[in-house]
N, C-alpha and C. Protein backbone atom coordinates (compact mmCIF):
# COMPACT_ATOMS: atom_id res chain seq x y z
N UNK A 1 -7.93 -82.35 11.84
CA UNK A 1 -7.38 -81.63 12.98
C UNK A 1 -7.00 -80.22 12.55
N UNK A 2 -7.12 -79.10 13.64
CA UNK A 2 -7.08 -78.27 13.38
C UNK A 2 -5.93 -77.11 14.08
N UNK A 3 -5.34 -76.35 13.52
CA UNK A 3 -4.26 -75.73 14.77
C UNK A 3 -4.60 -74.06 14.44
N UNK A 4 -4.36 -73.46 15.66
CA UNK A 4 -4.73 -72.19 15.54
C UNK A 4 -3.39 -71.33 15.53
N UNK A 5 -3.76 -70.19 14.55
CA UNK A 5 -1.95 -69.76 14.27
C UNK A 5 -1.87 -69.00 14.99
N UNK A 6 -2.55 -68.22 15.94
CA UNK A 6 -2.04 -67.34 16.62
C UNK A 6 -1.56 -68.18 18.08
N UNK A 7 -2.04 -69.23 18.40
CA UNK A 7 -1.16 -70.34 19.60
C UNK A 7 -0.03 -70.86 18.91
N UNK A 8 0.28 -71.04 17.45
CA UNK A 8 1.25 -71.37 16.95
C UNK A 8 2.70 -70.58 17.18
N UNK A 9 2.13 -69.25 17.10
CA UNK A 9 3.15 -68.28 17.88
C UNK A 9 3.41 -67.54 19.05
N UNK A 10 2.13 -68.09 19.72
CA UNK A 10 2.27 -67.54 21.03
C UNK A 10 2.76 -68.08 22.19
N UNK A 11 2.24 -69.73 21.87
CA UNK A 11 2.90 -70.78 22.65
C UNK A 11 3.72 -71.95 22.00
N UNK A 12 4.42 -72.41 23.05
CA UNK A 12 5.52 -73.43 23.00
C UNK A 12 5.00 -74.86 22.09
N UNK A 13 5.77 -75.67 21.61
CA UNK A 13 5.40 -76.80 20.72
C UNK A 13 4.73 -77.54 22.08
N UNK A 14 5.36 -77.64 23.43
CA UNK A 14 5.29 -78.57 24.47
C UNK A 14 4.31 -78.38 24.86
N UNK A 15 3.67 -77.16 24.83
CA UNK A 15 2.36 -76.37 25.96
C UNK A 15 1.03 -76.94 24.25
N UNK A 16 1.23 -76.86 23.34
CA UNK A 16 0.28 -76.82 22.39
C UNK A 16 -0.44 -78.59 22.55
N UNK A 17 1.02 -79.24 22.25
CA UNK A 17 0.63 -80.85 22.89
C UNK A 17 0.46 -81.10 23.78
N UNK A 18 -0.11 -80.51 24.89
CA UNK A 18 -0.41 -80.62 26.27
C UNK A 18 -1.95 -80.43 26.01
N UNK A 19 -1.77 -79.21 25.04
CA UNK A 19 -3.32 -78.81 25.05
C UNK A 19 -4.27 -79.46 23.89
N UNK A 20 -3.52 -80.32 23.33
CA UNK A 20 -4.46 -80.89 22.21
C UNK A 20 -4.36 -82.56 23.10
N UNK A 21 -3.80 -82.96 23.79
CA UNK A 21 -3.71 -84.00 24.13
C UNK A 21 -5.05 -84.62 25.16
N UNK A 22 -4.82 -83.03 26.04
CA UNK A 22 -6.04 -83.11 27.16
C UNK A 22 -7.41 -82.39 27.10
N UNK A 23 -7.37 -82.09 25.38
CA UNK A 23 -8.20 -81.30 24.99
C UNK A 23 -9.34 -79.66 25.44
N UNK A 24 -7.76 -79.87 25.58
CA UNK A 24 -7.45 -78.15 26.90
C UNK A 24 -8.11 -77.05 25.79
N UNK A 25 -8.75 -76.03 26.37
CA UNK A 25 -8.92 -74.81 25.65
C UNK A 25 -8.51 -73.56 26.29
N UNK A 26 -7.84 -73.01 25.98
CA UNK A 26 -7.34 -71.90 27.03
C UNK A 26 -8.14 -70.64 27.68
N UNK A 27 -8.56 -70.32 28.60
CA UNK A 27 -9.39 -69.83 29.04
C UNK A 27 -8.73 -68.10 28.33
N UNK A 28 -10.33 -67.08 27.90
CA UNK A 28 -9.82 -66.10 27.58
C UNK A 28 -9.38 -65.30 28.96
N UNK A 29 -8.45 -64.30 28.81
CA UNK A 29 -8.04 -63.39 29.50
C UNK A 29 -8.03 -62.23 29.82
N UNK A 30 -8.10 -61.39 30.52
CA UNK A 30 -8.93 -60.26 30.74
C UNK A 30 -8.74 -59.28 30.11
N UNK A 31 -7.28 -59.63 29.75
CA UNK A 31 -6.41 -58.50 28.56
C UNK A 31 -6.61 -59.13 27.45
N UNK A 32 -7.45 -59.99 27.06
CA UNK A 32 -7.86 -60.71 25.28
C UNK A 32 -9.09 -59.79 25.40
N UNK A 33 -9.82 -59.83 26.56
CA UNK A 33 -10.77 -58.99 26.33
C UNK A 33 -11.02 -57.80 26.15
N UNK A 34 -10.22 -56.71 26.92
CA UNK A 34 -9.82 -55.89 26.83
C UNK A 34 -9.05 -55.50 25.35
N UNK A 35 -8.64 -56.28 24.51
CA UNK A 35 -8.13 -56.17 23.68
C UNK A 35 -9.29 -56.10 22.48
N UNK A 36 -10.09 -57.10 22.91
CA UNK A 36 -11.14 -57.43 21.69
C UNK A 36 -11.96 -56.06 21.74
N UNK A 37 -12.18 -55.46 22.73
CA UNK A 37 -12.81 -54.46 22.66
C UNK A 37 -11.95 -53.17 22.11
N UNK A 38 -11.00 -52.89 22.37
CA UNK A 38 -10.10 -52.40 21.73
C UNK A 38 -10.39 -51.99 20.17
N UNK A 39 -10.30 -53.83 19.47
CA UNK A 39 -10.13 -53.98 18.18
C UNK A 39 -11.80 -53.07 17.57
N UNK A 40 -13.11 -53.99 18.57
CA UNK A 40 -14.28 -53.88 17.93
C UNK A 40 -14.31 -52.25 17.88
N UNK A 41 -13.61 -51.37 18.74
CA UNK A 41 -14.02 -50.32 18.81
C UNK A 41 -13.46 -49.14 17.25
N UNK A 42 -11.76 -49.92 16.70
CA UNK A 42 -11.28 -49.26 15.93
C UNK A 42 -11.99 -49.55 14.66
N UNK A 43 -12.92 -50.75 14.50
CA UNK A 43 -13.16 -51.27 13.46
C UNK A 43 -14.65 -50.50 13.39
N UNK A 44 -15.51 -50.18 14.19
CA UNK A 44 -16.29 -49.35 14.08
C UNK A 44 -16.23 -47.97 13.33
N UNK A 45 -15.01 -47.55 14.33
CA UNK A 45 -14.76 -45.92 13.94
C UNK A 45 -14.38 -46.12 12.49
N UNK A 46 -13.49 -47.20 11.19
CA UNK A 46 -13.05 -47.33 10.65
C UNK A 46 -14.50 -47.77 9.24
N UNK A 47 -15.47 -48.00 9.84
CA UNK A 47 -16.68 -48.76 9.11
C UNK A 47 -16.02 -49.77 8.15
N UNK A 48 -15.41 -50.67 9.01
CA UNK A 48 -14.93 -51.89 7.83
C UNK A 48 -15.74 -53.09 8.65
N UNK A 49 -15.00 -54.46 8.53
CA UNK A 49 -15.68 -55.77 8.32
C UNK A 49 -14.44 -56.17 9.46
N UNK A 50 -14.96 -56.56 10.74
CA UNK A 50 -14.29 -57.57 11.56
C UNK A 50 -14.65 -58.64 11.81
N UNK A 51 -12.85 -59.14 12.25
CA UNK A 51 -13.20 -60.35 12.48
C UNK A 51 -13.40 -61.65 11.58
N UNK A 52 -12.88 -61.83 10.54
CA UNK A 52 -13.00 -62.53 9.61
C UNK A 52 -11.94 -63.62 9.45
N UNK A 53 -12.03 -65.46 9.63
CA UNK A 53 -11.45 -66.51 9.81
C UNK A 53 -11.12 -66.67 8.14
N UNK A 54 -9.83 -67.45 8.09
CA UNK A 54 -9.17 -67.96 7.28
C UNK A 54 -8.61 -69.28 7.56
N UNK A 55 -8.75 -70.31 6.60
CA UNK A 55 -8.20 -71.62 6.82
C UNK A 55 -7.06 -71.97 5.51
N UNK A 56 -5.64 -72.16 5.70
CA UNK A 56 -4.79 -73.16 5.22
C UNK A 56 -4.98 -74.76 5.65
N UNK A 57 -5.12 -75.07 4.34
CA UNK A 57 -4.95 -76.99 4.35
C UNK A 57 -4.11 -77.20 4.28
N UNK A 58 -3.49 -78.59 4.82
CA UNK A 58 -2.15 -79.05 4.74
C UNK A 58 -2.88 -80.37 4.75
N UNK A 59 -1.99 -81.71 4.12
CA UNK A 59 -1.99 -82.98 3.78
C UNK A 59 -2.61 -83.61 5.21
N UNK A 60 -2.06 -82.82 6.85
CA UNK A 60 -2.74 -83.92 7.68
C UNK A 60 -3.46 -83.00 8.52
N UNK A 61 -3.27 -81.43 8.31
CA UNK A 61 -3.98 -80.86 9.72
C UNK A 61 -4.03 -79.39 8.48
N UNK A 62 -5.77 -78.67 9.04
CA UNK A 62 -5.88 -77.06 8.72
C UNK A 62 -5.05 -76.42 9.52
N UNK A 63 -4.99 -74.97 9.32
CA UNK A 63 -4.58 -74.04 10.34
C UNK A 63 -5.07 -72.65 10.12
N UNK A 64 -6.20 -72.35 11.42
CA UNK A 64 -6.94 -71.44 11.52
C UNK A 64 -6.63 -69.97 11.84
N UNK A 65 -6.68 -68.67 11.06
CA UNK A 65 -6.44 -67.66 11.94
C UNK A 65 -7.37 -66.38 11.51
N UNK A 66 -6.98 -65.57 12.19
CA UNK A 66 -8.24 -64.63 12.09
C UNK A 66 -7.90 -62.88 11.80
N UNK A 67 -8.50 -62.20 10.95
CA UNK A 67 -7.87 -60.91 10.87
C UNK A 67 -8.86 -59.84 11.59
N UNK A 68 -8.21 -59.14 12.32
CA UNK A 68 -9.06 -57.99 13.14
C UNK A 68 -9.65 -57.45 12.46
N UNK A 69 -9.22 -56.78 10.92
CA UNK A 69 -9.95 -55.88 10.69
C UNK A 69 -9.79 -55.81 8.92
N UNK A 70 -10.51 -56.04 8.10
CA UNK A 70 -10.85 -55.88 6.91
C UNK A 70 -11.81 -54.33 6.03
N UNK A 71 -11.04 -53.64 5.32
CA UNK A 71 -11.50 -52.47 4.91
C UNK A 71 -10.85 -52.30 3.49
N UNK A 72 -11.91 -52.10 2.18
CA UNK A 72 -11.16 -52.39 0.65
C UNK A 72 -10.08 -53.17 0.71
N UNK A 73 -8.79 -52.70 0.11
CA UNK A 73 -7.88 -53.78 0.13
C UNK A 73 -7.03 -53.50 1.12
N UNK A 74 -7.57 -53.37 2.24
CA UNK A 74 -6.37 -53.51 3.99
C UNK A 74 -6.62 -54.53 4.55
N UNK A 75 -5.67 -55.54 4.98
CA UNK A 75 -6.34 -56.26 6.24
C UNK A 75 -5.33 -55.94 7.37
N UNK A 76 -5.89 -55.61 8.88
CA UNK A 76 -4.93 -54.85 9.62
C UNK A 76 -5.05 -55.95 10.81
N UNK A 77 -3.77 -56.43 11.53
CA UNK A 77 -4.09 -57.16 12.52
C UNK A 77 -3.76 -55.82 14.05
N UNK A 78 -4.66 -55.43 14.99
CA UNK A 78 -4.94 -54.58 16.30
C UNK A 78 -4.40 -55.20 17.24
N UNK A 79 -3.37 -54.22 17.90
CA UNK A 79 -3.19 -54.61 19.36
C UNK A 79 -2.93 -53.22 20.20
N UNK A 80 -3.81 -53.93 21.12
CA UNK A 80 -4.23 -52.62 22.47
C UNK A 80 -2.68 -52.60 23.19
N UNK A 81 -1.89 -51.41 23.34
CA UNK A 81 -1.26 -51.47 24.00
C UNK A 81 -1.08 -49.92 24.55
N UNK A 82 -0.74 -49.70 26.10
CA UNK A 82 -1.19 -48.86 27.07
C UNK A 82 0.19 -48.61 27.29
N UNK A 83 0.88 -47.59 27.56
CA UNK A 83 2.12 -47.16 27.86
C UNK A 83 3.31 -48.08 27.73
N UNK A 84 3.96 -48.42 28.48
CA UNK A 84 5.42 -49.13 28.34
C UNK A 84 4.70 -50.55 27.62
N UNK A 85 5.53 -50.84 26.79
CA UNK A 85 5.42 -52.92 27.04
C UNK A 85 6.65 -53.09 26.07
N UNK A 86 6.87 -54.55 26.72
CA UNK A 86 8.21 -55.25 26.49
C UNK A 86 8.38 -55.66 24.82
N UNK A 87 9.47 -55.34 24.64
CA UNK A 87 10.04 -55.55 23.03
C UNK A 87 9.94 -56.96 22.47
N UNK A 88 9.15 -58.08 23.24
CA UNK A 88 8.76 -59.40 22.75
C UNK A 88 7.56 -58.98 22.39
N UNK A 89 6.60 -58.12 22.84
CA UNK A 89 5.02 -58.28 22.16
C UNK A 89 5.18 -57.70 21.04
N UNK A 90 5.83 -56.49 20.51
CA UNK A 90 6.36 -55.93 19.61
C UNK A 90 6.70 -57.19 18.57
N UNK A 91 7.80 -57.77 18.66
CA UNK A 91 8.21 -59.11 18.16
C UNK A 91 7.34 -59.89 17.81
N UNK A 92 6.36 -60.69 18.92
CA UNK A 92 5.56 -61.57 18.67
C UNK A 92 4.59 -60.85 17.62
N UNK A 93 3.91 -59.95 17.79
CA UNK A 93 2.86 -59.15 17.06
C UNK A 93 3.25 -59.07 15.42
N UNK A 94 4.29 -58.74 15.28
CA UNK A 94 4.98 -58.67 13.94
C UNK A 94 5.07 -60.08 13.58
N UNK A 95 5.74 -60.94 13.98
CA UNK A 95 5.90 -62.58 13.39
C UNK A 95 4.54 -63.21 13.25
N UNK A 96 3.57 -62.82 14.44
CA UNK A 96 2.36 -63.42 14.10
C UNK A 96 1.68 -62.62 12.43
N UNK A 97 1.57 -61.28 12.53
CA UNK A 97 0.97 -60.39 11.76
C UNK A 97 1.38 -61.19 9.84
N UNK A 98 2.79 -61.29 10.26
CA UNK A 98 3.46 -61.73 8.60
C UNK A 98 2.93 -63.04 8.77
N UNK A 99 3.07 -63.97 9.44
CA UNK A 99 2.40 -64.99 9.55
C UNK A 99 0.88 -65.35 9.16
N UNK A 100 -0.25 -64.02 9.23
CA UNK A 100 -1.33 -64.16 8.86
C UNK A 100 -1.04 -63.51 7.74
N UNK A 101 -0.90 -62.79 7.22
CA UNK A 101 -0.58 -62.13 5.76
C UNK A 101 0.34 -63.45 4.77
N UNK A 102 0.61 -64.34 5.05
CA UNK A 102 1.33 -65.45 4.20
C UNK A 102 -0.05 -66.20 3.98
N UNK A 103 -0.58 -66.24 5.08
CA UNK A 103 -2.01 -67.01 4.82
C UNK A 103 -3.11 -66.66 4.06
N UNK A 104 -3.28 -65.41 4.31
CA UNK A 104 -3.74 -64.67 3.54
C UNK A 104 -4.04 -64.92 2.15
N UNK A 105 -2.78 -64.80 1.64
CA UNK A 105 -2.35 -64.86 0.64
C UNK A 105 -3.00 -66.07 -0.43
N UNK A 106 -3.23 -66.87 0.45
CA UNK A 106 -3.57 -68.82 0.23
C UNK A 106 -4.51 -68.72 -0.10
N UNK A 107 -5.68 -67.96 0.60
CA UNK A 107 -7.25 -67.72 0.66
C UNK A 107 -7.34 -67.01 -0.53
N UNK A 108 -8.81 -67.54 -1.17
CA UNK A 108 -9.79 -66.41 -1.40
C UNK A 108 -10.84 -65.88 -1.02
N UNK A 109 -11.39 -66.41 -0.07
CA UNK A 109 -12.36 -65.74 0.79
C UNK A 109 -12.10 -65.78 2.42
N UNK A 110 -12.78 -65.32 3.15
CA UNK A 110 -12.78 -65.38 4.74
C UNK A 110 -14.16 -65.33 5.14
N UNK A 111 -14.22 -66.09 6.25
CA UNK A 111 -15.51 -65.79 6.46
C UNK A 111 -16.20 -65.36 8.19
N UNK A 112 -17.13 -65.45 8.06
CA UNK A 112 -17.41 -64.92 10.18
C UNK A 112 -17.40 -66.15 11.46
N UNK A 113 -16.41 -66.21 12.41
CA UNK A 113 -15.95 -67.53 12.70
C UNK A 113 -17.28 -67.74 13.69
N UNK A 114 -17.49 -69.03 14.00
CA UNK A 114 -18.35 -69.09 14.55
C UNK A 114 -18.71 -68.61 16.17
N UNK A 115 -17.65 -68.30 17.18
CA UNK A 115 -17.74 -67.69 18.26
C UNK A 115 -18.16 -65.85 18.08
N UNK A 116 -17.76 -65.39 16.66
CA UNK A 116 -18.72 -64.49 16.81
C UNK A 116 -20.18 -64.52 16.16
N UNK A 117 -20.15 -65.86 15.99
CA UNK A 117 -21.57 -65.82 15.37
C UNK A 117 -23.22 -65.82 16.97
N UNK A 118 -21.87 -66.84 17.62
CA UNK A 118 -22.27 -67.03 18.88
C UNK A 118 -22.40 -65.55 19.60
N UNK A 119 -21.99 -64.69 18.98
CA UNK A 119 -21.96 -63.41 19.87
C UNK A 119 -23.09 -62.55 19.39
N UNK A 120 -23.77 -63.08 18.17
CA UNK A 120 -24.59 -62.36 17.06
C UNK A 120 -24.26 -61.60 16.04
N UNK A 121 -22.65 -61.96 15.76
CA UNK A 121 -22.27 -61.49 14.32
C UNK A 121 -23.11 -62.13 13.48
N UNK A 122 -23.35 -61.62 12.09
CA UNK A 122 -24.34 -62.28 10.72
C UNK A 122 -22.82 -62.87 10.21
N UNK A 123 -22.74 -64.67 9.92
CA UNK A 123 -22.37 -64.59 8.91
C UNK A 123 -21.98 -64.07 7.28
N UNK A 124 -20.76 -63.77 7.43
CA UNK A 124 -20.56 -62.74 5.89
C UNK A 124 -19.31 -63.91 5.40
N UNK A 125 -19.10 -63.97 4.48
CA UNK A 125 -18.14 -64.04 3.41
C UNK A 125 -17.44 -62.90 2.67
N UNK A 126 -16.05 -62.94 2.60
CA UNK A 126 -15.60 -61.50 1.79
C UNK A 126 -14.61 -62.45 0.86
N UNK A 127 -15.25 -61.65 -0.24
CA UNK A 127 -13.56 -61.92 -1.09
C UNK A 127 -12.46 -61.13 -1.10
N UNK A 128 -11.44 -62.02 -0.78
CA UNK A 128 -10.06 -61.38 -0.59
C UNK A 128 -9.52 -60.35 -2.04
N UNK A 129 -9.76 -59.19 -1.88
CA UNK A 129 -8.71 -58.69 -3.36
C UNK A 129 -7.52 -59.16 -3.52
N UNK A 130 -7.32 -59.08 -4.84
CA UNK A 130 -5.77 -59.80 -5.45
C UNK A 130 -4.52 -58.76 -4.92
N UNK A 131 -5.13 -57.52 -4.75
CA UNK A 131 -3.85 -56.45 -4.11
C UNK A 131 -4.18 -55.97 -2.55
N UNK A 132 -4.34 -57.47 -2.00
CA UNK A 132 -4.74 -56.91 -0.18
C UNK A 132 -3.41 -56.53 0.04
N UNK A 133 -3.66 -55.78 1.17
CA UNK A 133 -2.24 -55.21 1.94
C UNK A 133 -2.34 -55.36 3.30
N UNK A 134 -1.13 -55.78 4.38
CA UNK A 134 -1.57 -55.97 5.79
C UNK A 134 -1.08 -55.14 6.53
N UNK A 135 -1.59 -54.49 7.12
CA UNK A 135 -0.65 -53.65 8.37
C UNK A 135 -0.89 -53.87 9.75
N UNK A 136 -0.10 -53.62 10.57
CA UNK A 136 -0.20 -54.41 12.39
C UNK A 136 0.01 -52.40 13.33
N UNK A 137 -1.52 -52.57 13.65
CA UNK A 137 -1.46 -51.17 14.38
C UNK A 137 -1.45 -51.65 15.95
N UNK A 138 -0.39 -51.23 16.23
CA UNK A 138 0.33 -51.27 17.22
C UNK A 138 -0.06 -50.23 18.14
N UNK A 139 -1.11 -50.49 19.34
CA UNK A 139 -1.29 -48.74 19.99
C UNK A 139 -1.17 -48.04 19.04
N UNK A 140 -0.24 -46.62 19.04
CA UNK A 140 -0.71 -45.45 17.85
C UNK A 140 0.39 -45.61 16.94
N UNK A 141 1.31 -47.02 17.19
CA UNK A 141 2.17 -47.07 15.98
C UNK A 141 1.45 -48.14 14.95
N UNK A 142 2.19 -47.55 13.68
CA UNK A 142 1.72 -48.99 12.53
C UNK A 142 2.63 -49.43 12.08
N UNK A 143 2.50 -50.59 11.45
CA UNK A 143 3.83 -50.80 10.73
C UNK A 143 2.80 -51.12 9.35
N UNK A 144 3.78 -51.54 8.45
CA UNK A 144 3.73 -52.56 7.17
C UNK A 144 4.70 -53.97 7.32
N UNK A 145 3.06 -54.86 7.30
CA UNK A 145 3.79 -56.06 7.22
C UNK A 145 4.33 -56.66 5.56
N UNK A 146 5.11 -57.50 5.56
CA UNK A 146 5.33 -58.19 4.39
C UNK A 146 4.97 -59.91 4.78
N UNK A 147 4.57 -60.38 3.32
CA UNK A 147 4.50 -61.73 2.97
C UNK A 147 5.67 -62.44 3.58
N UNK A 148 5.86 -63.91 3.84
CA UNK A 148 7.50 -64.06 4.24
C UNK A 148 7.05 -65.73 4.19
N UNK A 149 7.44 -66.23 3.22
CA UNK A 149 6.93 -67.89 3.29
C UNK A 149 7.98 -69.14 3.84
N UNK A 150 9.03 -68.06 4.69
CA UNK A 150 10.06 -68.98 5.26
C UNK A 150 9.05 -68.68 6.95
N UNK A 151 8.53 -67.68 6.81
CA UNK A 151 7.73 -67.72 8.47
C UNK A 151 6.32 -68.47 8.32
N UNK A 152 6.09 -68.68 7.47
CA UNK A 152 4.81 -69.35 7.15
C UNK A 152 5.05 -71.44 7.13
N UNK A 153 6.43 -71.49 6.63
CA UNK A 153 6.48 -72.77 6.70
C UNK A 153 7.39 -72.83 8.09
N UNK A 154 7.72 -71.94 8.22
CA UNK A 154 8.49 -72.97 10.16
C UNK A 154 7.06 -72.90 10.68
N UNK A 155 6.53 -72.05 11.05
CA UNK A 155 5.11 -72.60 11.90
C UNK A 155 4.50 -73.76 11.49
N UNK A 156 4.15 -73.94 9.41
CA UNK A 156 4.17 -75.26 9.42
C UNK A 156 4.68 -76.30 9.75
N UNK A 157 5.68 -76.02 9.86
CA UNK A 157 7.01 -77.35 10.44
C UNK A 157 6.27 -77.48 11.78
N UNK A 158 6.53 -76.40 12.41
CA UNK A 158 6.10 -76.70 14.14
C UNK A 158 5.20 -76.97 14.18
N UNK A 159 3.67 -76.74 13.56
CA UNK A 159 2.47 -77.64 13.98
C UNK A 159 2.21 -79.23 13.45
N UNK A 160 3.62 -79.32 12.41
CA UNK A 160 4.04 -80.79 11.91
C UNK A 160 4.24 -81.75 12.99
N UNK A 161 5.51 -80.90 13.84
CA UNK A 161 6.14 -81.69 14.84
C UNK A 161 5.31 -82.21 15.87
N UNK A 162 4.11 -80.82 16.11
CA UNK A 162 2.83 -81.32 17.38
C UNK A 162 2.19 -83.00 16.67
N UNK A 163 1.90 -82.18 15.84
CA UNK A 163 1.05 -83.41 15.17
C UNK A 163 1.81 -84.82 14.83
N UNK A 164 2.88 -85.20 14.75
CA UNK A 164 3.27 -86.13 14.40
C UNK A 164 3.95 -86.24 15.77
N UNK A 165 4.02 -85.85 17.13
CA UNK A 165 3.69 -86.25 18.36
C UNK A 165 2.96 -86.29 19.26
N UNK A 166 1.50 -86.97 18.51
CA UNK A 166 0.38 -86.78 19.28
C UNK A 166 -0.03 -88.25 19.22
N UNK A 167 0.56 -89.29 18.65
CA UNK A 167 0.21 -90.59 18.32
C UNK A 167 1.56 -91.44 17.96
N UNK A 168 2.26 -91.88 18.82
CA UNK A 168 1.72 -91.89 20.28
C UNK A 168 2.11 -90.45 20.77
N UNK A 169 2.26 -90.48 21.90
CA UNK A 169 2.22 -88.88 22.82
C UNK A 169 3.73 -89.02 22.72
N UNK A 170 4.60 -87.86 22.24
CA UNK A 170 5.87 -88.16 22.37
C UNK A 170 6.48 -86.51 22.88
N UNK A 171 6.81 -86.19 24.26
CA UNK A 171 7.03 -84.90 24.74
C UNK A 171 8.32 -84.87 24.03
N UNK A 172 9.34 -86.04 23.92
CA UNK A 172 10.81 -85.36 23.61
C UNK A 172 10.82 -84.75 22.33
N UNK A 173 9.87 -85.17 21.57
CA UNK A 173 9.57 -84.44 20.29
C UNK A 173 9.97 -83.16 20.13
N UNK A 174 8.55 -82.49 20.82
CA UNK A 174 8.23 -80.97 20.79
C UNK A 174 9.41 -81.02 21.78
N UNK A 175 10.05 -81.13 22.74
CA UNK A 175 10.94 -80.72 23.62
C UNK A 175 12.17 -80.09 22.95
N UNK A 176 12.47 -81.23 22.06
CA UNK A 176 13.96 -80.89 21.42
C UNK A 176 13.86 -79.88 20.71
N UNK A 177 12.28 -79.10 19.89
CA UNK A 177 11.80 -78.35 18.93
C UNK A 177 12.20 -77.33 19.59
N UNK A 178 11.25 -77.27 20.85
CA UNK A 178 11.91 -76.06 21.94
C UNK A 178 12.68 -75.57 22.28
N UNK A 179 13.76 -76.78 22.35
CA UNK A 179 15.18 -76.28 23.21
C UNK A 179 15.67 -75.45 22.04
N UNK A 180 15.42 -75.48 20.59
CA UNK A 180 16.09 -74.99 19.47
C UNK A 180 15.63 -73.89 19.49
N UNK A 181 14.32 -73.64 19.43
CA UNK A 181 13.64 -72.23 18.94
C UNK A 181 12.63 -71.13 19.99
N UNK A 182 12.52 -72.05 20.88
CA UNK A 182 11.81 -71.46 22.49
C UNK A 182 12.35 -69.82 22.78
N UNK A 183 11.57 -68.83 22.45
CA UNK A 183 12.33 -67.46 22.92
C UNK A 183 13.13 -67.12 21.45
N UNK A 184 13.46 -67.72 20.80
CA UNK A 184 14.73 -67.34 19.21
C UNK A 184 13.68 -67.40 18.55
N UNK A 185 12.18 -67.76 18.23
CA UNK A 185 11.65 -67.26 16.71
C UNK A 185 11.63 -65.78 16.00
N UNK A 186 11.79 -65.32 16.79
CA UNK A 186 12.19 -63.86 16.01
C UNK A 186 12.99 -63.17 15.77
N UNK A 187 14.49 -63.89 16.24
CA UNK A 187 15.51 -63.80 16.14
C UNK A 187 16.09 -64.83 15.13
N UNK A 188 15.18 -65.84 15.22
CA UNK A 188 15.58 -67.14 13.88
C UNK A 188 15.00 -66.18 12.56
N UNK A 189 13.82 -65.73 12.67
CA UNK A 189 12.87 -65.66 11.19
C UNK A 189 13.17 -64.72 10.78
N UNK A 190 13.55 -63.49 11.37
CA UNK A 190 13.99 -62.08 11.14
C UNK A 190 12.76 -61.50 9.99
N UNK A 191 11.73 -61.55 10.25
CA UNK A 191 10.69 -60.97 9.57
C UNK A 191 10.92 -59.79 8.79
N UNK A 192 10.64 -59.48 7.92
CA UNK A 192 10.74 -58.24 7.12
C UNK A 192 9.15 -57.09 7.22
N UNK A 193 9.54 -55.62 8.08
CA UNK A 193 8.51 -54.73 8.55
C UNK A 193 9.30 -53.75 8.27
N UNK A 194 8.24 -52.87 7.80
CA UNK A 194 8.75 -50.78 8.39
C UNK A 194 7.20 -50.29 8.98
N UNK A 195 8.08 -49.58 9.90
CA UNK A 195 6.91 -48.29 10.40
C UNK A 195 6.81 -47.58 9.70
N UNK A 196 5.05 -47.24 9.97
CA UNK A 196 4.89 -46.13 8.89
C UNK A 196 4.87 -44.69 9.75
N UNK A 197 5.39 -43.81 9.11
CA UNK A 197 5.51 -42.52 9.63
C UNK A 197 4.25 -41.53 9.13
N UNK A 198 3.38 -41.20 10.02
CA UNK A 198 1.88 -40.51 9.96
C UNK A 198 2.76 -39.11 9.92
């Protein structure tokens, strides 16, 4: 079984076991798309390597995620954002970002996931350098992310809790997970970031 880390932080323990239960896939959205184009477009101007999947094993379930953009030793996670937006995407973007940079870390290679293969990406393989660095470009801000393996194992915890309430189906599970951390993960994990000043 497999869990994807960017639903790990985007959605609820309750909504994830809903969706592995009924073997839900979430339909993309017009602003994922808009976004993806976004990314394909910076990664062009940038002549690096997008798009590249990473897998952590764990004893009962992988967990899949993906970096926008690979160039020597950068890996940068992209998000399109257009004038005002609310100080949770900010938040989420950063917790997810350190979150893939812990993973990172795990890997030594990445490779081309198969929906863009489906799109006519060539399978590539990259090896990860021993001194990668991650940064989260934010519209025209960036930051620097850091490693953080207390944000790397609560998401493990939480895709623990899905998984060890999926047999039998147990909602109060993930419920009680929720009532604790629903809206507070980034106020629980307190991630460690600076902006960089261009």
């Amino acid at each position: 079984m497999f869990f994807s880390a960017s639903q790990l932080v985007k959605s609820s323990a309750s909504q994830i076991l809903y969706f592995k239960t009924k073997k839900y896939k979430p339909e993309v959205t017009k602003n994922q798309i808009i976004g993806n184009k976004h990314a394909d477009k910076i990664v062009k101007q940038q002549k690096a390597a997008s798009e590249k999947r990473g897998i952590v094993k764990t004893k009962d379930f992988n967990i899949l995620f993906s970096i926008d953009m690979l160039k020597d030793n950068l890996a940068v996670e992209i998000k399109n954002v257009v004038g005002e937006y609310e100080q949770w995407y900010l938040e989420s973007s950063i917790l997810q970002s350190t979150f893939y940079y812990t993973m990172l870390l795990q890997c030594k290679t990445l490779d081309t996931p198969k929906f863009r293969q489906i799109e006519g990406y060539p399978q590539e393989i990259v090896n990860i350098p021993d001194n990668i660095d991650f940064q989260l470009w934010f519209g025209d801000n960036k930051y620097q992310i850091f490693a953080d393996y207390n944000v790397f194992s609560f998401y493990k915890d939480k895709a623990k809790v899905i998984f060890n309430s999926l047999n039998p189906i147990d909602y109060d599970n993930v419920r009680t997970f929720d009532k604790i951390y629903k809206f507070n993960e980034y106020k629980h994990l307190k991630p460690h970031y600076e902006k960089i000043i261009t």
